[in-house]
N, C-alpha and C. Protein backbone atom coordinates (compact mmCIF):
# COMPACT_ATOMS: atom_id res chain seq x y z
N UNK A 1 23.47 -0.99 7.22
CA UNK A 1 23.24 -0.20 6.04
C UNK A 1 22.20 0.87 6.38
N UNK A 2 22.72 2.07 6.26
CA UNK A 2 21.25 3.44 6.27
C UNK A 2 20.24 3.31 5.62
N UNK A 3 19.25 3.47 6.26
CA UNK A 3 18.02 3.19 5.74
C UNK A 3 17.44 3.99 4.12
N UNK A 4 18.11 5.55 4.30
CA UNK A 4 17.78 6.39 3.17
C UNK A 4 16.53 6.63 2.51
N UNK A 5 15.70 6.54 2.99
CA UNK A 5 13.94 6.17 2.95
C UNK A 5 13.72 5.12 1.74
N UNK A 6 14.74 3.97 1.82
CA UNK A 6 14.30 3.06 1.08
C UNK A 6 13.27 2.00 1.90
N UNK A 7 12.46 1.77 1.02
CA UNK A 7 11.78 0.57 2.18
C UNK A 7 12.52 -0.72 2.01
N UNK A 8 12.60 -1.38 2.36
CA UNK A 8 13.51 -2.63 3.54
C UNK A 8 12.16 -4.29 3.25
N UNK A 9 13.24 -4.65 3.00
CA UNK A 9 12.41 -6.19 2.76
C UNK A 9 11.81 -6.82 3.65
N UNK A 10 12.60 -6.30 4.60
CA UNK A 10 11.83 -6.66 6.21
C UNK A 10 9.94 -5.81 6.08
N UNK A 11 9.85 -4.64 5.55
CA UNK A 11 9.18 -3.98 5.30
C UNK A 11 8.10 -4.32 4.12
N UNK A 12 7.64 -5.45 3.86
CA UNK A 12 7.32 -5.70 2.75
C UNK A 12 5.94 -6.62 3.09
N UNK A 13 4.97 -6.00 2.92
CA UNK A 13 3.55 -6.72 3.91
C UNK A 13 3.22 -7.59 3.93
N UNK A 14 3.73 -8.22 3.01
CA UNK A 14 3.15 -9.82 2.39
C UNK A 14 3.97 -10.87 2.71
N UNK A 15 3.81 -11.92 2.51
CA UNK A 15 4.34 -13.41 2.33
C UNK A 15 5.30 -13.66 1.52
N UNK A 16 4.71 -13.31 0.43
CA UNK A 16 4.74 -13.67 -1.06
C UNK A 16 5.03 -12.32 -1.74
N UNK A 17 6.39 -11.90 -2.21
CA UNK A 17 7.14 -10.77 -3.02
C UNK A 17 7.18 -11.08 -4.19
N UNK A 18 5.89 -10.82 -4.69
CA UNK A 18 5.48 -10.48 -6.60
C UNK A 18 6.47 -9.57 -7.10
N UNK A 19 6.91 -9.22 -8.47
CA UNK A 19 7.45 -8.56 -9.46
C UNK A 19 6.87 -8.98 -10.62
N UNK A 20 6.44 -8.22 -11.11
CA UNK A 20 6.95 -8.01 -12.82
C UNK A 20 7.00 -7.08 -13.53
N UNK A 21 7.20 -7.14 -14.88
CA UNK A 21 7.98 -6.23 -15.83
C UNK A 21 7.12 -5.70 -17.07
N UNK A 22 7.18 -4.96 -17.81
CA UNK A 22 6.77 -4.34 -18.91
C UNK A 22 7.31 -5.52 -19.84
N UNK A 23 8.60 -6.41 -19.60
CA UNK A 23 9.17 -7.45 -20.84
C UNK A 23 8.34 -8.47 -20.89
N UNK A 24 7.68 -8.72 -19.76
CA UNK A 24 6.68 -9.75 -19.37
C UNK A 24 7.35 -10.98 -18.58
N UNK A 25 8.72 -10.44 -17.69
CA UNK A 25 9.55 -11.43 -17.03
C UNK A 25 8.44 -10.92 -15.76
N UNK A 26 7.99 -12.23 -14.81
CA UNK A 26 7.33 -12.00 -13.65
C UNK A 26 8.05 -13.13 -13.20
N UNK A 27 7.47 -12.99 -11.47
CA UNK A 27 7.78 -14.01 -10.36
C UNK A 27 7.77 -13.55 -9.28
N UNK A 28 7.39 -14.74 -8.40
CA UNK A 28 6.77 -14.69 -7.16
C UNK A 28 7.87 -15.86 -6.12
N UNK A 29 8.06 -14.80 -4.64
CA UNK A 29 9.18 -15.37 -4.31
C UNK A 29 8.80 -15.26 -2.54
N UNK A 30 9.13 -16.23 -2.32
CA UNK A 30 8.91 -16.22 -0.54
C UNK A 30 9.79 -15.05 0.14
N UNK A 31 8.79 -14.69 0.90
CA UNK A 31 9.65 -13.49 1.47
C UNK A 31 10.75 -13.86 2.58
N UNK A 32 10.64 -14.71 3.07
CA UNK A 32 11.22 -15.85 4.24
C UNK A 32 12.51 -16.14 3.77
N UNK A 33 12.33 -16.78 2.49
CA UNK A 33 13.68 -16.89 1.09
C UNK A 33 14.27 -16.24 1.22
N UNK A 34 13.82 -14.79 0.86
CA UNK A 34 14.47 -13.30 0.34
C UNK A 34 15.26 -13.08 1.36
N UNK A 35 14.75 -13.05 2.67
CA UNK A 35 15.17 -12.76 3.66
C UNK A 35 16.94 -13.64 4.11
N UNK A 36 16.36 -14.97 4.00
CA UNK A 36 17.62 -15.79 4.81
C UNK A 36 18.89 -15.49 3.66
N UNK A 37 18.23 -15.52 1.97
CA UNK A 37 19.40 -15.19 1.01
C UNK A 37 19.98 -13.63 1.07
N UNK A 38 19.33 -12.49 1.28
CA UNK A 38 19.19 -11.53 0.80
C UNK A 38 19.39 -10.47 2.19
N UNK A 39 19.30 -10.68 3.19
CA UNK A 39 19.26 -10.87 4.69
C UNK A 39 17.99 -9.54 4.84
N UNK A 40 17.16 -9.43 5.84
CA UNK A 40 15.58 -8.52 5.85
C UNK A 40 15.93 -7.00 6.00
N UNK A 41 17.25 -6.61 5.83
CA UNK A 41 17.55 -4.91 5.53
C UNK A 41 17.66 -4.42 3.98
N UNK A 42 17.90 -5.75 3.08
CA UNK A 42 18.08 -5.71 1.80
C UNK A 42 16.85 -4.34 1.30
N UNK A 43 17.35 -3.20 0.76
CA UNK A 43 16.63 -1.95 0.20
C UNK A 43 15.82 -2.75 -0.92
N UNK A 44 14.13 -2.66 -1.00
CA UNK A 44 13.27 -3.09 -2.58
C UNK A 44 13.74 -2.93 -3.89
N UNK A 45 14.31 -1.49 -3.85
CA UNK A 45 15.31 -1.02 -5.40
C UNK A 45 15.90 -1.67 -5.79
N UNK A 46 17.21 -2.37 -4.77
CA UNK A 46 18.30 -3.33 -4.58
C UNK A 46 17.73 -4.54 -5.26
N UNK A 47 16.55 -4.89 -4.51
CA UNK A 47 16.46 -6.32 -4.84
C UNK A 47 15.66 -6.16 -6.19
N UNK A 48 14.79 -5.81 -6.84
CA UNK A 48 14.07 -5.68 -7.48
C UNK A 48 15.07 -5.98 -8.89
N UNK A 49 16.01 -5.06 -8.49
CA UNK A 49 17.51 -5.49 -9.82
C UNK A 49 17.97 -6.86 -9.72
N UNK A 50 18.05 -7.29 -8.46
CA UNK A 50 18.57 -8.57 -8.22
C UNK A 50 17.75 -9.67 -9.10
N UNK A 51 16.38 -9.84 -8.82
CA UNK A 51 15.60 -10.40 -9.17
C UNK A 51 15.44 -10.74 -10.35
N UNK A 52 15.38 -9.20 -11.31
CA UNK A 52 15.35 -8.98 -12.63
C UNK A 52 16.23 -10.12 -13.38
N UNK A 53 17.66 -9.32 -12.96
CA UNK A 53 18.86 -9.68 -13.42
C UNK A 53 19.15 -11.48 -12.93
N UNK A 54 18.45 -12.28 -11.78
CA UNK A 54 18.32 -13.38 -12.44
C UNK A 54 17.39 -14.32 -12.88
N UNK A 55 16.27 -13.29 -13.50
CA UNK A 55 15.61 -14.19 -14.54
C UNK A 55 16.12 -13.51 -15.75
N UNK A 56 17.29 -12.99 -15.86
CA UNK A 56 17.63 -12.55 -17.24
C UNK A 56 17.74 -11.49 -18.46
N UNK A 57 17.14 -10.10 -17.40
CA UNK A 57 16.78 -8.84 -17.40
C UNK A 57 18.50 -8.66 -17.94
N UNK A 58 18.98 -8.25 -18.91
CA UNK A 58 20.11 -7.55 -19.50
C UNK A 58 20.16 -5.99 -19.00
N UNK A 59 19.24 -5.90 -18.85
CA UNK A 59 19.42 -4.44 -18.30
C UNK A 59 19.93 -4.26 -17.34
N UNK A 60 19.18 -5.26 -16.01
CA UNK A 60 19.24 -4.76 -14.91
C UNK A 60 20.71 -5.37 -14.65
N UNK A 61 21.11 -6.29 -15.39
CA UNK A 61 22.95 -7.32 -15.44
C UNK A 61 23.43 -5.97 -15.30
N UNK A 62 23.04 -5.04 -16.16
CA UNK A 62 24.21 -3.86 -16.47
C UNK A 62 24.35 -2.76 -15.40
N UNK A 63 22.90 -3.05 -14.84
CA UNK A 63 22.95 -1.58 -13.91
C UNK A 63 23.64 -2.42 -12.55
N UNK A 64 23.56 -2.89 -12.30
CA UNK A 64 24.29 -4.04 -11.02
C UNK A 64 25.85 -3.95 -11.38
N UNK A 65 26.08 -4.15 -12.63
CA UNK A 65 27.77 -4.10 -12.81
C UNK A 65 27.65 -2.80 -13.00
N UNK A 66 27.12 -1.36 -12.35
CA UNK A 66 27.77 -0.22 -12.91
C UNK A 66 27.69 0.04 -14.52
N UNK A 67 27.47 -0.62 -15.55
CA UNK A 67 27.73 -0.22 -16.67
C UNK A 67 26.72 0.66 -17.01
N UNK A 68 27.05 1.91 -18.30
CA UNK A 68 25.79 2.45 -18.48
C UNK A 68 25.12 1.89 -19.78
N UNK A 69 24.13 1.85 -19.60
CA UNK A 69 22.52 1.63 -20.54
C UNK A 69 23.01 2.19 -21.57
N UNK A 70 22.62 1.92 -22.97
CA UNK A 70 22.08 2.48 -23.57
C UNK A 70 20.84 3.44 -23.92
N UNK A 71 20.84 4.92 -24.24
CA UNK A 71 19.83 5.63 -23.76
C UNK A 71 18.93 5.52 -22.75
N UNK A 72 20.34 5.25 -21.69
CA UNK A 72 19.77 5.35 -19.89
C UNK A 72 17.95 4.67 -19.71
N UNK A 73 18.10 3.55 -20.56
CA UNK A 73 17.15 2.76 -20.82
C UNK A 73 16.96 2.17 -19.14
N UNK A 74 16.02 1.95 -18.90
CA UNK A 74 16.19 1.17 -17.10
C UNK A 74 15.20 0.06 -16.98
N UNK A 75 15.93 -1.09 -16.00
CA UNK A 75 14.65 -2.30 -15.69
C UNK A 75 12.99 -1.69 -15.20
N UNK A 76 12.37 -1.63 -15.62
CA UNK A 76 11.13 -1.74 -15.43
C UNK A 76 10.39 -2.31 -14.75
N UNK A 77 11.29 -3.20 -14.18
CA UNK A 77 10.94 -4.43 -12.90
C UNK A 77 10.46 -3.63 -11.32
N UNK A 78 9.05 -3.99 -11.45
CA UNK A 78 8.70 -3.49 -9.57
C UNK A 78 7.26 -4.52 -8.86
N UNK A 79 7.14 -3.71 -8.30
CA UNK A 79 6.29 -4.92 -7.12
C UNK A 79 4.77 -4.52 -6.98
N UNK A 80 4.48 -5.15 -8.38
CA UNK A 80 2.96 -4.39 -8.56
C UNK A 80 1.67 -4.50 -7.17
N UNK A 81 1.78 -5.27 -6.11
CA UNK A 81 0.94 -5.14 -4.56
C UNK A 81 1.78 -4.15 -3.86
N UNK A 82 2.66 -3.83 -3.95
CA UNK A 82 2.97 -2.53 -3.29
C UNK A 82 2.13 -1.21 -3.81
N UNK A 83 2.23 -1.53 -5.02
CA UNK A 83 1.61 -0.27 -5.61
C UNK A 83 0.11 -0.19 -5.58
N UNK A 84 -0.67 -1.53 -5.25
CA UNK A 84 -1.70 -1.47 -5.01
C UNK A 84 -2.04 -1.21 -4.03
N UNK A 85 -1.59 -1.88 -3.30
CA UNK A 85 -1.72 -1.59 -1.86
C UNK A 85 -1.54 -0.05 -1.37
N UNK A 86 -0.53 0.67 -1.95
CA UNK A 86 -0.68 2.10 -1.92
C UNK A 86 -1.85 3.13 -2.57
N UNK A 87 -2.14 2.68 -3.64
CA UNK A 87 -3.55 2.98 -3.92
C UNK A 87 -4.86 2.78 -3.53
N UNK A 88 -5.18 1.80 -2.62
CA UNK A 88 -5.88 1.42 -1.73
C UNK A 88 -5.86 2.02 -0.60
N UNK A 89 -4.86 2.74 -0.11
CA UNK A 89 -4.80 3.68 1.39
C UNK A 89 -5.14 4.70 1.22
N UNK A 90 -4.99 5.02 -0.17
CA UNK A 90 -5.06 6.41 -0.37
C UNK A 90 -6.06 7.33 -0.24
């Protein structure tokens, strides 16, 4: 799969791959896991829907099947130590 400047799960600094959401769906998932299910090229975007969608994110169900949103509404689901961690380099 082309990389496309997505970052790559393989790419992911930690152990332990946090998410959560504005709905207040969170979780914390071995990256080791992610990897053997998900295999370590899996794109963050990719999975981040994955994730969502199975703790139950309706949204992200829809954007995975292609369907469109209602007022292109979108999962909100991301990986709040990435983002710290980017603010911290900065």
């Amino acid at each position: 799969m082309p990389r496309n400047a997505a970052v790559l799960l393989i790419d992911y600094p930690l152990a332990k791959v946090r998410v959560t959401c504005r709905c207040g769906r969170e979780g914390r998932f071995s990256k080791d896991a992610l990897i053997r299910r998900s295999g370590e090229r899996e794109p963050l975007p990719a999975l981040r829907l994955k994730l969502a969608a199975g703790m139950g994110c309706s949204i992200a169900e829809s954007t995975l099947a292609g369907e469109t949103v209602p007022g292109f509404e979108q999962c909100q689901m991301h990986y709040p130590d990435l983002m710290a961690r980017k603010n911290r380099e900065s």
